[in-house]
PDB file of N, CA and C in Angstrom:
ATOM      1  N   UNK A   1      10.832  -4.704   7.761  1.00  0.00           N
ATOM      2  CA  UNK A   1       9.887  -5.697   8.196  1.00  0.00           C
ATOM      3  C   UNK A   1       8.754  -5.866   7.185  1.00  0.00           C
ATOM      4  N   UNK A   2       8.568  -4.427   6.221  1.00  0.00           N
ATOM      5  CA  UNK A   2       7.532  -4.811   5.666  1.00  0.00           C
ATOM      6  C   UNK A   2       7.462  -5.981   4.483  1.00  0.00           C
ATOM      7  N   UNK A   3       8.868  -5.312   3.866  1.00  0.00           N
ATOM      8  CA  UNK A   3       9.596  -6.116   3.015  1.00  0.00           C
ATOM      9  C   UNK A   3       9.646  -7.719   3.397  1.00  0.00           C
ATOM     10  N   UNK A   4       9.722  -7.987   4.131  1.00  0.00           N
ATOM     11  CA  UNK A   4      10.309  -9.302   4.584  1.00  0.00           C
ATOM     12  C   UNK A   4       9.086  -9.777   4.442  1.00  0.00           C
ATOM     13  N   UNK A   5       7.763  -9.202   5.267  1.00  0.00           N
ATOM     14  CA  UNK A   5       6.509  -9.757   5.381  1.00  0.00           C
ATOM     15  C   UNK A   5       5.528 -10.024   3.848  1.00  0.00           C
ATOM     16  N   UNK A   6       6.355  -9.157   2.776  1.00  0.00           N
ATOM     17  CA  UNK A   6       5.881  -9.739   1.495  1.00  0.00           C
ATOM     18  C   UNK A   6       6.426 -11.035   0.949  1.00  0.00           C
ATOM     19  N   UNK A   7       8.028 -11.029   1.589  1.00  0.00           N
ATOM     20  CA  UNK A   7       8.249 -12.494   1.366  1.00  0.00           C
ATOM     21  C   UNK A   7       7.708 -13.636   1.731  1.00  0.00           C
ATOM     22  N   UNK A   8       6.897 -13.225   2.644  1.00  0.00           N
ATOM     23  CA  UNK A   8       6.586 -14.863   3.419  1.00  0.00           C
ATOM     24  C   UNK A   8       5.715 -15.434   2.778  1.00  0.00           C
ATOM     25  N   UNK A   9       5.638 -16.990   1.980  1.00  0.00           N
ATOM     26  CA  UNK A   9       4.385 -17.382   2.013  1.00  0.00           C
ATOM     27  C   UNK A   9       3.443 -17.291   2.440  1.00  0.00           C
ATOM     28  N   UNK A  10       1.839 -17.478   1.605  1.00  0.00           N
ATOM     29  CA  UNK A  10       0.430 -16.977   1.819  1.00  0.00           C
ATOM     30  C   UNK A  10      -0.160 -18.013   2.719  1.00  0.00           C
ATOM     31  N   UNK A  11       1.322 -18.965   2.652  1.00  0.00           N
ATOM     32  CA  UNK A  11       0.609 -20.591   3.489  1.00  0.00           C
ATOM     33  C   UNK A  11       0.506 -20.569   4.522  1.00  0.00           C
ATOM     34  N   UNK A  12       1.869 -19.450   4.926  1.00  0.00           N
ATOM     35  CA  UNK A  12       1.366 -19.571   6.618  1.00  0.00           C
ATOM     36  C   UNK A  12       0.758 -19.265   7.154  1.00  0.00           C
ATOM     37  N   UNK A  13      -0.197 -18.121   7.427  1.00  0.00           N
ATOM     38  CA  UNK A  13      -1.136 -17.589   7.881  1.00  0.00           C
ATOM     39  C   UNK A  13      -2.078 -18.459   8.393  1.00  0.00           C
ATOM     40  N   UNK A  14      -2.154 -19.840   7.744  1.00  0.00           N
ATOM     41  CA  UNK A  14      -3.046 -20.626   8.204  1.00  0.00           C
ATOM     42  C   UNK A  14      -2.491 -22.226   7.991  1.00  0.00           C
ATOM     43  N   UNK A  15      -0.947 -21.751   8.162  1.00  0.00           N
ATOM     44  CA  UNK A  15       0.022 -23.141   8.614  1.00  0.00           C
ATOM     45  C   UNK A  15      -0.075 -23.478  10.197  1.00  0.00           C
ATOM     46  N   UNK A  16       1.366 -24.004  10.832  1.00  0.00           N
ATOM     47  CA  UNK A  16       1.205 -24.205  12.542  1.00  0.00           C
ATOM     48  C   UNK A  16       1.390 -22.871  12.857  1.00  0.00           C
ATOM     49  N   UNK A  17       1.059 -23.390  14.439  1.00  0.00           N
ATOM     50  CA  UNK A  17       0.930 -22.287  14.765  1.00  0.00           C
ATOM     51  C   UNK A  17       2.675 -21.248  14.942  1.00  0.00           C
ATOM     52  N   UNK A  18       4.087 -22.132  14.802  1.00  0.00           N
ATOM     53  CA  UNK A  18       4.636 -21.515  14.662  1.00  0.00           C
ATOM     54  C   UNK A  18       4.985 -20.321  13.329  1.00  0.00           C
ATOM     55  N   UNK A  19       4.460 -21.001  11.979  1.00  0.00           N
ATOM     56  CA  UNK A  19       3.886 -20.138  10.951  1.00  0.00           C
ATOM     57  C   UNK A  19       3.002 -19.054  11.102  1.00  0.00           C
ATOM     58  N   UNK A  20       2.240 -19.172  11.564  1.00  0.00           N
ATOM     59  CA  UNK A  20       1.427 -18.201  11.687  1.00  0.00           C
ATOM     60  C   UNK A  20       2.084 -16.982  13.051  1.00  0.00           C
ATOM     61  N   UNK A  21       2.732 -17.124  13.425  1.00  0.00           N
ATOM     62  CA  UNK A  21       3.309 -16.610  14.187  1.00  0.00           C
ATOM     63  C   UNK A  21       4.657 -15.747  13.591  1.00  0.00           C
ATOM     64  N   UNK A  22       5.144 -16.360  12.685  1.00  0.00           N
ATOM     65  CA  UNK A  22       6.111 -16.198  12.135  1.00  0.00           C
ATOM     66  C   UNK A  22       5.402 -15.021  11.000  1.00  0.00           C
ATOM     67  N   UNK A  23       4.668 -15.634  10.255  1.00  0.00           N
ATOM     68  CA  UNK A  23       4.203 -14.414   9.194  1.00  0.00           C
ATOM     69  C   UNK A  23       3.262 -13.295   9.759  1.00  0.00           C
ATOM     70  N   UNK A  24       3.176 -13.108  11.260  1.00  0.00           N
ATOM     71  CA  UNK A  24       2.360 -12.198  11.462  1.00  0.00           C
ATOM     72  C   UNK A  24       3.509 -10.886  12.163  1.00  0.00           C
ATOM     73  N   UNK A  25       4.818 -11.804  12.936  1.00  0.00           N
ATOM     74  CA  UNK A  25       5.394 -10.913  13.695  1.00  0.00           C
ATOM     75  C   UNK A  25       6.411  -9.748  12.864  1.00  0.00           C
ATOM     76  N   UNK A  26       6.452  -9.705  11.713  1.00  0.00           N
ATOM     77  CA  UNK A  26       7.055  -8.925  10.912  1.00  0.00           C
ATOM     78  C   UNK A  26       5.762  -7.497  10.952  1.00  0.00           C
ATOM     79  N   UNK A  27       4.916  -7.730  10.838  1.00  0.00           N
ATOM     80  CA  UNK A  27       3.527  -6.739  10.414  1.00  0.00           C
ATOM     81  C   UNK A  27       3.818  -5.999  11.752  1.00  0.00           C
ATOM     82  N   UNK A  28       3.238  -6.413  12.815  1.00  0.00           N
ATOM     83  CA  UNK A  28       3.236  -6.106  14.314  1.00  0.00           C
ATOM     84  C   UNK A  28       4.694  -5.224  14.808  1.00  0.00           C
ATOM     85  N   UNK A  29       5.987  -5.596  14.519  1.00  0.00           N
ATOM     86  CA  UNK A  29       6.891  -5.179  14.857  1.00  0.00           C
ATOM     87  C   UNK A  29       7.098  -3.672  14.031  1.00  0.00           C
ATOM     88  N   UNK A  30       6.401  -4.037  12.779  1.00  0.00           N
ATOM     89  CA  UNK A  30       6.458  -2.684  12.146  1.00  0.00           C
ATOM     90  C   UNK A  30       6.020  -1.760  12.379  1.00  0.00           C
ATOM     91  N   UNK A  31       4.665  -2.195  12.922  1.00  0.00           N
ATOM     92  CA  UNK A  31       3.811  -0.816  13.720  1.00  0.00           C
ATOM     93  C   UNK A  31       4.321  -0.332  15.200  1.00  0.00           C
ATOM     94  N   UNK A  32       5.045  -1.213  15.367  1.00  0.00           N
ATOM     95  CA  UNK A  32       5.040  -1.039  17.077  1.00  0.00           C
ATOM     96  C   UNK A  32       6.408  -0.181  16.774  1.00  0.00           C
ATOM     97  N   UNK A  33       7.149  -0.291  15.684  1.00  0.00           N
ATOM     98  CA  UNK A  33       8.471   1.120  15.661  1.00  0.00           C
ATOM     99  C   UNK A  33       7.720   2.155  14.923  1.00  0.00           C
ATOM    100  N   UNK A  34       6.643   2.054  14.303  1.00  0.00           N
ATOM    101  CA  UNK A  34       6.393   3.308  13.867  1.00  0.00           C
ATOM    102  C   UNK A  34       5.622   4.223  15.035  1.00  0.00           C
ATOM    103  N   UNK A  35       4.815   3.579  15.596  1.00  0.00           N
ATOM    104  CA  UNK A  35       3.951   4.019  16.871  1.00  0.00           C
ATOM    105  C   UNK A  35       4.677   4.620  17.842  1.00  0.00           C
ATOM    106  N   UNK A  36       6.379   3.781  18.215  1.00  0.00           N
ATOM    107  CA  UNK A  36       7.157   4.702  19.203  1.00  0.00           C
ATOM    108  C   UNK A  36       7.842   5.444  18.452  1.00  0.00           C
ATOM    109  N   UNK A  37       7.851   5.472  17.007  1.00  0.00           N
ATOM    110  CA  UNK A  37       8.512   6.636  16.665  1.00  0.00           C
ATOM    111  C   UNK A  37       7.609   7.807  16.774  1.00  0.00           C
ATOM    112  N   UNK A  38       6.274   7.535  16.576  1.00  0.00           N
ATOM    113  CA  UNK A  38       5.595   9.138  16.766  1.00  0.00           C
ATOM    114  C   UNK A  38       5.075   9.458  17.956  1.00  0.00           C
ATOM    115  N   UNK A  39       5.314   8.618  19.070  1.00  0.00           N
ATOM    116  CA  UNK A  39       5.171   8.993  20.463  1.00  0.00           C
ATOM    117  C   UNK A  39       6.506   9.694  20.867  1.00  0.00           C
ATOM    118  N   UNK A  40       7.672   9.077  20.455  1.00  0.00           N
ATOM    119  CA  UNK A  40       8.738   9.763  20.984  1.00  0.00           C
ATOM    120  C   UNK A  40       9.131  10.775  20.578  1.00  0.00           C
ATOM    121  N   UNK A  41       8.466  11.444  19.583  1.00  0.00           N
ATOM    122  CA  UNK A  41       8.817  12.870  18.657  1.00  0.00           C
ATOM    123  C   UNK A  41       8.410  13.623  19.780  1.00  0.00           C
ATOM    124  N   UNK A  42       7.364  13.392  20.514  1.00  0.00           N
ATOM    125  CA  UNK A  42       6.751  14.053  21.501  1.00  0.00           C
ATOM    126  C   UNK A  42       7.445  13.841  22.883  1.00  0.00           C
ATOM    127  N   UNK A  43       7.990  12.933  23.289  1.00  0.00           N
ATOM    128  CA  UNK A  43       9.213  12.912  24.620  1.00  0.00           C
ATOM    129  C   UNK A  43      10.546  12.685  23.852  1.00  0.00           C
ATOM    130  N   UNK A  44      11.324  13.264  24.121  1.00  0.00           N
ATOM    131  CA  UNK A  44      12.788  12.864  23.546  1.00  0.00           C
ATOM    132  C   UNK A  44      13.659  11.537  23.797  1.00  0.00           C
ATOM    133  N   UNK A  45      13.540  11.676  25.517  1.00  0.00           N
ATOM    134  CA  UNK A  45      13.648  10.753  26.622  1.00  0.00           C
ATOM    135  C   UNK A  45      13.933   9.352  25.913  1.00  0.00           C
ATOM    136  N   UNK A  46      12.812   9.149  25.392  1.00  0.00           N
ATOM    137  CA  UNK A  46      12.188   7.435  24.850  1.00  0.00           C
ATOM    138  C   UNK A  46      12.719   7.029  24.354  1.00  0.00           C
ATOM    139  N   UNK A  47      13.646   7.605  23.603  1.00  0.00           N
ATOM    140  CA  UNK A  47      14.718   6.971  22.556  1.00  0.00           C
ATOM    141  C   UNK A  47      15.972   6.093  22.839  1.00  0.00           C
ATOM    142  N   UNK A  48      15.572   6.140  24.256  1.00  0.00           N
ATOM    143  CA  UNK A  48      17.203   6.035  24.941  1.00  0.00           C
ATOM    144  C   UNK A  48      17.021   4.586  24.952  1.00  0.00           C
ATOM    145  N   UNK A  49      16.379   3.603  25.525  1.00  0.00           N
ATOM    146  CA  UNK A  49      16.492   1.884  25.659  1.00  0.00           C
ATOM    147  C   UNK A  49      15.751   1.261  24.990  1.00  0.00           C
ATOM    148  N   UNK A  50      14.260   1.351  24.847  1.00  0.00           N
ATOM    149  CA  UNK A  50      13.274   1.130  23.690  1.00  0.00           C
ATOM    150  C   UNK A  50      13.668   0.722  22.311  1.00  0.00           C
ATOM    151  N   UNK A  51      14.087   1.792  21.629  1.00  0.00           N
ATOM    152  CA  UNK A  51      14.381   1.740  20.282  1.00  0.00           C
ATOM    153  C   UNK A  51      15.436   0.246  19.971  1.00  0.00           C
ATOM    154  N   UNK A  52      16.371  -0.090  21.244  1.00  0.00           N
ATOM    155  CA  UNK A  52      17.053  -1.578  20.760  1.00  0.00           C
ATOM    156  C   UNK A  52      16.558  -2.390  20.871  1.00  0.00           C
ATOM    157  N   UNK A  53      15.513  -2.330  21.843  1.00  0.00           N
ATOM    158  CA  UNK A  53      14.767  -3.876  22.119  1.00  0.00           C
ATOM    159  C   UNK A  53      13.877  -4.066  20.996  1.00  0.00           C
ATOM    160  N   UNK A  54      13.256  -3.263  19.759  1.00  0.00           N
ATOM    161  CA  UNK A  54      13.061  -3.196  19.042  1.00  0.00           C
ATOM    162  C   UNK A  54      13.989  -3.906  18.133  1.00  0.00           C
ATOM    163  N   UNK A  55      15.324  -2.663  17.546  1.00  0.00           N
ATOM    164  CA  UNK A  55      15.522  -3.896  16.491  1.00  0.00           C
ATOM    165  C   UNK A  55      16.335  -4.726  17.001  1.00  0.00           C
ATOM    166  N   UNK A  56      16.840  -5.025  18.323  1.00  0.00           N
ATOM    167  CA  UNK A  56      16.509  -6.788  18.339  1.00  0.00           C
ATOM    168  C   UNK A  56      16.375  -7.575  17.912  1.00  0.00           C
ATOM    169  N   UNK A  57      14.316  -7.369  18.695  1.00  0.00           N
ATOM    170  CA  UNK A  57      13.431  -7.891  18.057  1.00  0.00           C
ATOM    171  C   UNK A  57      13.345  -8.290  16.379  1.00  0.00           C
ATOM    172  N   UNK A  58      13.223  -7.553  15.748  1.00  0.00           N
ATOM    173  CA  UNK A  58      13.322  -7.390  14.076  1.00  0.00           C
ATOM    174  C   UNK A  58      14.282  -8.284  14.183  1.00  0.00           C
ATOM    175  N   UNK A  59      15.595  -7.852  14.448  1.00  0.00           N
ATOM    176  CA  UNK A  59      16.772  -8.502  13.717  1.00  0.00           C
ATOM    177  C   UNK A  59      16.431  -9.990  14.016  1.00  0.00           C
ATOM    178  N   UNK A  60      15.873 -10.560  15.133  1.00  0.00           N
ATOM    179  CA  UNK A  60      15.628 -11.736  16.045  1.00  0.00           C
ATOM    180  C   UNK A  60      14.831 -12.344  14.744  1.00  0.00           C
ATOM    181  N   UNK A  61      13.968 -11.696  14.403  1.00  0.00           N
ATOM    182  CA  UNK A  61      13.080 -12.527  13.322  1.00  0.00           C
ATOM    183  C   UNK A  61      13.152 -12.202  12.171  1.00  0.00           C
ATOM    184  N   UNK A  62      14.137 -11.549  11.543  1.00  0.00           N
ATOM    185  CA  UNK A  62      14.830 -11.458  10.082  1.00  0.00           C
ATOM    186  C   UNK A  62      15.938 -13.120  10.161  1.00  0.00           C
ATOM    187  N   UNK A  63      16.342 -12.530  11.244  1.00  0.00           N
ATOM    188  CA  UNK A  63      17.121 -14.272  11.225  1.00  0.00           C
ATOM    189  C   UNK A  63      16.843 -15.236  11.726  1.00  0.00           C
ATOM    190  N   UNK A  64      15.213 -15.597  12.337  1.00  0.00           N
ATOM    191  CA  UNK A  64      14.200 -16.784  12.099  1.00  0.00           C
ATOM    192  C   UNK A  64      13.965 -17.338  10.720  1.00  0.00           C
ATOM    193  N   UNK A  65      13.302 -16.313  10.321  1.00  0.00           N
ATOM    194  CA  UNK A  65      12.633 -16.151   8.931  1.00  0.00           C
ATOM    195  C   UNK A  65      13.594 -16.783   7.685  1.00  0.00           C
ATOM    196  N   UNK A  66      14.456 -15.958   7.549  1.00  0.00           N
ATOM    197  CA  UNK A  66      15.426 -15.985   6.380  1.00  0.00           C
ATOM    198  C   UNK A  66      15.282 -17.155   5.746  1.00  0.00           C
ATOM    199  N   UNK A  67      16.396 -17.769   6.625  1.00  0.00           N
ATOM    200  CA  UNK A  67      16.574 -19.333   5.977  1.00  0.00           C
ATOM    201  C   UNK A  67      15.239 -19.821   5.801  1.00  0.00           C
ATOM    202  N   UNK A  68      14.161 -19.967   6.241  1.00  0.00           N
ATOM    203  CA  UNK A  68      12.887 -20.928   6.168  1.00  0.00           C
ATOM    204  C   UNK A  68      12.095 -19.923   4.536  1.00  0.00           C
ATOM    205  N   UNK A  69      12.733 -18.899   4.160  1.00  0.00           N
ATOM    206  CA  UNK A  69      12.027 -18.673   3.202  1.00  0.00           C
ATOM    207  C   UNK A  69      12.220 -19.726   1.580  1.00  0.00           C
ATOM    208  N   UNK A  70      11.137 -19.861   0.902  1.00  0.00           N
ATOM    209  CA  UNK A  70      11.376 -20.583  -0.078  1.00  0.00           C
ATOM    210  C   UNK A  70      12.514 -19.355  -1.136  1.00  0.00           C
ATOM    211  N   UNK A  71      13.305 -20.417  -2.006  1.00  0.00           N
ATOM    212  CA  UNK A  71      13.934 -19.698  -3.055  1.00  0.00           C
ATOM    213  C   UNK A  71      13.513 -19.354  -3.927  1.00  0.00           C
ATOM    214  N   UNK A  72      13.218 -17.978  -4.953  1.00  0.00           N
ATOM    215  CA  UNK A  72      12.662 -17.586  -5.387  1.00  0.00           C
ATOM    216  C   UNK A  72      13.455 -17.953  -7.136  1.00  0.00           C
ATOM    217  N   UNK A  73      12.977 -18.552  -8.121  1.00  0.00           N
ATOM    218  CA  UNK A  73      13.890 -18.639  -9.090  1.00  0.00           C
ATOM    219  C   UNK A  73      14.368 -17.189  -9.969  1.00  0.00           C
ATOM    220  N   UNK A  74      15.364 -17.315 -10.201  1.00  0.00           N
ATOM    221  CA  UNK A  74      15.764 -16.092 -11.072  1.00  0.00           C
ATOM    222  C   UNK A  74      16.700 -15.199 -10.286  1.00  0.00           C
ATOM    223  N   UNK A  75      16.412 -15.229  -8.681  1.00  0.00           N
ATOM    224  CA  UNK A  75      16.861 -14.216  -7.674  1.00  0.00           C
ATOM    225  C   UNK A  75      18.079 -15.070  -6.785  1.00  0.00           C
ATOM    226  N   UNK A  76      18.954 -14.956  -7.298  1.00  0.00           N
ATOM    227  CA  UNK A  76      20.171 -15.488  -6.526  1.00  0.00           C
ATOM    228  C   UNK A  76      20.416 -15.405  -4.772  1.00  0.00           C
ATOM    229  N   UNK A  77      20.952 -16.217  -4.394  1.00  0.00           N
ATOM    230  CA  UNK A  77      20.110 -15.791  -2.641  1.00  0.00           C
ATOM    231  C   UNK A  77      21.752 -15.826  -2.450  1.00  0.00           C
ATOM    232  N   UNK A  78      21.693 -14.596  -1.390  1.00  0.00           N
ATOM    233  CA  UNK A  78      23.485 -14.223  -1.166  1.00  0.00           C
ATOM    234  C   UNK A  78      23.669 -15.012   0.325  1.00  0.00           C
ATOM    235  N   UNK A  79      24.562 -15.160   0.519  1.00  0.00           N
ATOM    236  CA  UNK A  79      24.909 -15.869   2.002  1.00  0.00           C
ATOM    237  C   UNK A  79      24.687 -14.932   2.854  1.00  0.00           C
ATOM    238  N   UNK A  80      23.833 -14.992   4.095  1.00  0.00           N
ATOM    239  CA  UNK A  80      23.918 -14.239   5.556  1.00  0.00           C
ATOM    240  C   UNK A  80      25.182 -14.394   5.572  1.00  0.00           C
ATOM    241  N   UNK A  81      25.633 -13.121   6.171  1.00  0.00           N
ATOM    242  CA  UNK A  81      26.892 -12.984   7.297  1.00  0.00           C
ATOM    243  C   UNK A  81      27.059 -12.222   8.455  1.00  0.00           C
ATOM    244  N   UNK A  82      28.004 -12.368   8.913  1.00  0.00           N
ATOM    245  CA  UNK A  82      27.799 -11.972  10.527  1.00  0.00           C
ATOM    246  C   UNK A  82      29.737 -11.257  10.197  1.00  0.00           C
ATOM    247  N   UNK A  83      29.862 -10.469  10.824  1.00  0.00           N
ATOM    248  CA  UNK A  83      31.132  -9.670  11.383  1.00  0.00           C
ATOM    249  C   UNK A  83      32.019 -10.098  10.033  1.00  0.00           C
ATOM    250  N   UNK A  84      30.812  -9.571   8.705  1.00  0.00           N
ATOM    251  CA  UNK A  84      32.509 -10.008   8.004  1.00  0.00           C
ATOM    252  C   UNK A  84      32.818 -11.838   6.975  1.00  0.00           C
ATOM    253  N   UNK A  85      32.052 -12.446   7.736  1.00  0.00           N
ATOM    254  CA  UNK A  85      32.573 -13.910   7.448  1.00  0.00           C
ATOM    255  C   UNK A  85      30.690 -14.439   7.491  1.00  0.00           C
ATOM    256  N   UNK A  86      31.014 -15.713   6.495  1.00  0.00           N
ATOM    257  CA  UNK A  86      29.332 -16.210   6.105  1.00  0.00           C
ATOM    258  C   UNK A  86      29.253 -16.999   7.248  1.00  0.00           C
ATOM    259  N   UNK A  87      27.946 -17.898   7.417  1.00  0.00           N
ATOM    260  CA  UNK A  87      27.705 -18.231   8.653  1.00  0.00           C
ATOM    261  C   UNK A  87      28.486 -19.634   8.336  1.00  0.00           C
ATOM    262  N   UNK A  88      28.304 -20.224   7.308  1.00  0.00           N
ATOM    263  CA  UNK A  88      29.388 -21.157   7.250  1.00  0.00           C
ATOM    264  C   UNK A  88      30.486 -21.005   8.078  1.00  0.00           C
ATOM    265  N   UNK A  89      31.396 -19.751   7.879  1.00  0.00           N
ATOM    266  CA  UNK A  89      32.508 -20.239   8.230  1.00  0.00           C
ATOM    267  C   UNK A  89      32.651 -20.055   9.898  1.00  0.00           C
ATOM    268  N   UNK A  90      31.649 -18.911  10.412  1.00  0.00           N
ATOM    269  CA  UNK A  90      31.552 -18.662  11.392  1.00  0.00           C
ATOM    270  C   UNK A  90      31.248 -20.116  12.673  1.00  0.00           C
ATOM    271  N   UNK A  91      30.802 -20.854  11.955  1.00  0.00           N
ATOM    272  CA  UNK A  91      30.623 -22.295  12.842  1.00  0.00           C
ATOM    273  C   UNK A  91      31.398 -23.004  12.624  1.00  0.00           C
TER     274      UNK A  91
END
């Protein structure tokens, strides 16, 4: 997430409000797995349903994000895929 959140343009932060939403929820999601990771060192328990709704979450907005990022020149951008096959073919 952190990674991702260096990708995002500096524009959004003070683009719409779905931008700004977008470049903030990468930051937030990061703390909120590090925070239950050091609460749950302390209950074991916690690990059990929590931890997916998490990356989910993440995964939910790695694949918001992605496509809407600008292309970076020099850095070849590989196709998302899903089970194997690009999303092309998957649709």
């Amino acid at each position: 997430m952190l990674r991702l959140r260096r990708r995002i343009p500096a524009g959004w932060i003070r683009g719409t409000a779905e931008e700004r939403f977008l470049s903030l929820a990468p930051t937030y999601l990061a703390v909120a797995m590090i925070g239950f990771a050091v609460s749950s060192f302390f209950v074991s328990f916690a690990w059990l349903d929590p931890v997916y709704y998490l990356a989910a979450l993440m995964a939910g907005v790695l694949v918001v994000i992605e496509p809407r990022l600008p292309v970076r020149s020099g850095h070849p951008v590989a196709p998302t895929r899903i089970a194997g096959r690009s999303l092309r073919q998957a649709r």
